[in-house]
Protein backbone atom coordinates (compact mmCIF):
# COMPACT_ATOMS: atom_id res chain seq x y z
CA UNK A 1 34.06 42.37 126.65
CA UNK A 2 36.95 43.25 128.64
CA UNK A 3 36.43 46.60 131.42
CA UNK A 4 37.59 50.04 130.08
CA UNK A 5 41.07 50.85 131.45
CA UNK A 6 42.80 47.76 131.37
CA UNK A 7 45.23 47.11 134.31
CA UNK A 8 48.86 47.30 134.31
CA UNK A 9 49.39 44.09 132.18
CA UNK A 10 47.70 45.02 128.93
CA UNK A 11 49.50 48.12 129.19
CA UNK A 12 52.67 46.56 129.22
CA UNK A 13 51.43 44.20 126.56
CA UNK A 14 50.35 46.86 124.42
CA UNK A 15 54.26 48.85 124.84
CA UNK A 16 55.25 46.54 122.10
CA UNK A 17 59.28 47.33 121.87
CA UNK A 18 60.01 47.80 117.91
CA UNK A 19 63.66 48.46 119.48
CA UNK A 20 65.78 48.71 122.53
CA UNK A 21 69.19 50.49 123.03
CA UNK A 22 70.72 48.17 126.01
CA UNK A 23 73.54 49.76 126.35
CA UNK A 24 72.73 52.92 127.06
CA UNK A 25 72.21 52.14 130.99
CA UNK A 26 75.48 50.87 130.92
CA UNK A 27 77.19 53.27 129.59
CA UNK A 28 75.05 56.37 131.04
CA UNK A 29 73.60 57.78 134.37
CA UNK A 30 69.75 58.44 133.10
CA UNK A 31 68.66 61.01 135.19
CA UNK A 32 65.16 61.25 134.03
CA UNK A 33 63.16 59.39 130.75
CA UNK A 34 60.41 60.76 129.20
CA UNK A 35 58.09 59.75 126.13
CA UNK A 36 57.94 61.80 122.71
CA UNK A 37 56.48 61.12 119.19
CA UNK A 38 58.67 60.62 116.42
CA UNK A 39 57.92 61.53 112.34
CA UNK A 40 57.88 58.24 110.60
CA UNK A 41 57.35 57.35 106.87
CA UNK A 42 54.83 54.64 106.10
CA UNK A 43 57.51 52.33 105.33
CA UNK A 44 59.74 53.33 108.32
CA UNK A 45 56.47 52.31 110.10
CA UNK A 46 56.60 48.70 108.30
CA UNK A 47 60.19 48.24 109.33
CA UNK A 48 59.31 48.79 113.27
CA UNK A 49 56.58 47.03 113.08
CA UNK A 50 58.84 43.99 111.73
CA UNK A 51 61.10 44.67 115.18
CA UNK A 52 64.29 45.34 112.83
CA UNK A 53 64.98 48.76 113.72
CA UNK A 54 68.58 49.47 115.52
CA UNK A 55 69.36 52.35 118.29
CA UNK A 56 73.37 50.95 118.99
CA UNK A 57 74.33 54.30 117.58
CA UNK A 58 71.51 56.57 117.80
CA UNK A 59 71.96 60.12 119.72
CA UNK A 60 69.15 63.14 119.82
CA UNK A 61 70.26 66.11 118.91
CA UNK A 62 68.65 69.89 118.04
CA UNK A 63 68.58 71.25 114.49
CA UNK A 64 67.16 74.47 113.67
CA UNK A 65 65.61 74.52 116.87
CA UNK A 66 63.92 70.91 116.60
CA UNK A 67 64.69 67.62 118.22
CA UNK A 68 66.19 65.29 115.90
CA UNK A 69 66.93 61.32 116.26
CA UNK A 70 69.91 60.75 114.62
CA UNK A 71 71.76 57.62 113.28
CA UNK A 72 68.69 55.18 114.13
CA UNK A 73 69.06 52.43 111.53
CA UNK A 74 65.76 51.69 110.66
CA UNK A 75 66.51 49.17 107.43
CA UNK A 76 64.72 49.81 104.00
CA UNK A 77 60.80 47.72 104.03
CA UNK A 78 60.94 45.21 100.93
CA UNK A 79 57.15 45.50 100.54
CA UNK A 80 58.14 49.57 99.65
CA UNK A 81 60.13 48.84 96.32
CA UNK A 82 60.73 52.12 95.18
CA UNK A 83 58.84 54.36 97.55
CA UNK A 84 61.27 53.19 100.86
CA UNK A 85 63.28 55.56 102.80
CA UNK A 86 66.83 56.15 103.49
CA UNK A 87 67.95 53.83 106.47
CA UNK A 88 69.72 56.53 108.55
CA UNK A 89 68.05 59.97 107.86
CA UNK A 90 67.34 61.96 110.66
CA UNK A 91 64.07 61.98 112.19
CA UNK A 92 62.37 64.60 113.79
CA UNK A 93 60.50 64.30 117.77
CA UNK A 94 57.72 65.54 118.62
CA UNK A 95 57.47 67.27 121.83
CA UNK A 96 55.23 69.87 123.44
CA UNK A 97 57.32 73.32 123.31
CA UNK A 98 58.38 74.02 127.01
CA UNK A 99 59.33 70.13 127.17
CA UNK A 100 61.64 71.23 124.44
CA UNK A 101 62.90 74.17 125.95
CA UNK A 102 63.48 72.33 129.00
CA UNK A 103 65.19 69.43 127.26
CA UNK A 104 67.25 71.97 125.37
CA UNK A 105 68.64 73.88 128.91
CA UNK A 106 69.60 70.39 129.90
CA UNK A 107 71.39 69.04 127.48
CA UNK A 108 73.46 72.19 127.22
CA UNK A 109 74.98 71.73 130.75
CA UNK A 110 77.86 69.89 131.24
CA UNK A 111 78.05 66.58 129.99
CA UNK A 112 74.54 66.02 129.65
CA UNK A 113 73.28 64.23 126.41
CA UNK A 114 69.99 62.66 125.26
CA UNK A 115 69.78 58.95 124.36
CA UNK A 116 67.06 57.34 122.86
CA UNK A 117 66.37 53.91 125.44
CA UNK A 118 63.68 52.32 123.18
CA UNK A 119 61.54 52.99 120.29
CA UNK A 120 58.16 50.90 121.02
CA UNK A 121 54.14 51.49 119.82
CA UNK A 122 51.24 52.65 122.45
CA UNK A 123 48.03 50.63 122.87
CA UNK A 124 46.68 53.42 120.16
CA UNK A 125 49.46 51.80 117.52
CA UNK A 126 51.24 55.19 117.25
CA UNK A 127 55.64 55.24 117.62
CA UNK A 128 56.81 56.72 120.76
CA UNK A 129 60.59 57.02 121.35
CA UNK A 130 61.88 56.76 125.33
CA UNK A 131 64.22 59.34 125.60
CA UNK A 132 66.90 59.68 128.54
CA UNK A 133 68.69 63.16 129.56
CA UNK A 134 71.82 61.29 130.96
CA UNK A 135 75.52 62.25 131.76
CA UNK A 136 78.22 59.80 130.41
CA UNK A 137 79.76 57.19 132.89
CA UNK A 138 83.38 56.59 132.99
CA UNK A 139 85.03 53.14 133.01
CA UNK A 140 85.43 53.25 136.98
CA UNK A 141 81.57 53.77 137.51
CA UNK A 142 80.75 51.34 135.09
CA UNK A 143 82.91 48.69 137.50
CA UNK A 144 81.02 50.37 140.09
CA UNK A 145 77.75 49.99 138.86
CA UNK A 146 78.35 46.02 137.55
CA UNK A 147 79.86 45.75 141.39
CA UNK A 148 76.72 46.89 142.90
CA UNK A 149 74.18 45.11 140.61
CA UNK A 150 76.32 41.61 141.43
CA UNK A 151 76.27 42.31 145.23
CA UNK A 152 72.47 43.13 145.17
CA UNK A 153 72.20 39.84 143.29
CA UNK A 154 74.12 37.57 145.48
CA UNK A 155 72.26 39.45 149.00
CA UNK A 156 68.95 38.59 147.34
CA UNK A 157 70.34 34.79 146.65
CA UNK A 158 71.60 34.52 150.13
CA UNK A 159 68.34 36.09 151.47
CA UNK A 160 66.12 33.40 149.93
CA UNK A 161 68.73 30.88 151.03
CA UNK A 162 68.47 31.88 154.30
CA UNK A 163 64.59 32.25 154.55
């Protein structure tokens, strides 16, 4: 039987990714990320589980004083027939309440926005969504960012060229 804990690889085995939103690092600054629960239908579950769920267009959002994950396309579960869900319909996130108030002050400033990063299951099974409070890049800091990454690239292939 394995030790109670479990080091930092079955955690990261257990952080199963149901689904990813790549390009939100590209085309955001994520100033901070943090984890929240998310209201899921048992078929909604099905589809995750499956790994055919879709952020490219999903944004949170408030709505009657509740987060909300809009636009995720989570596709309809086969297995559901006629109990499945609709594909696109807002979902709501759980948070505790000053997280939300906190959230909420932030993404009223300026420019600030939430994006969900990844929607993935805990070693316990249950769907967390990473969420990012992040301020939108423009095309010059994207160049600057992609300019950065490649010269960090080629100093680490010089480095172990070198030594």
């Amino acid at each position: 039987m394995a030790p109670a804990g479990g080091g930092a690889k079955q955690r990261e085995e257990a952080r199963r990714f149901a689904a990813q939103n790549r390009r939100a690092r590209h085309d955001y600054q994520i100033d901070e990320t943090l984890e929240a629960g998310i209201m899921l239908l048992g078929s909604e579950v099905k589809s995750l589980r499956a790994g055919r769920a879709s952020l490219a267009e999903a944004w949170a959002g408030v709505r009657d004083g509740d987060l909300f994950l809009f636009n995720a396309n989570v596709p309809e579960y086969a297995g559901a027939n006629q109990f499945n869900h609709e594909p696109k319909r807002p979902r709501k996130l759980l948070v505790h309440r000053r997280e939300r108030d906190r959230l909420l002050a932030a993404i009223k400033r300026e420019g600030m926005t939430l994006v969900p990063l990844s929607v993935y299951f805990n070693p316990r099974g249950i769907a967390k969504v990473e969420l990012g409070v992040a301020k939108g890049r423009r095309q010059a800091d994207k160049r600057q960012a992609i300019k950065a990454r490649d010269w960090q690239r080629d100093k680490q292939r010089l480095m172990r060229m070198k030594g």
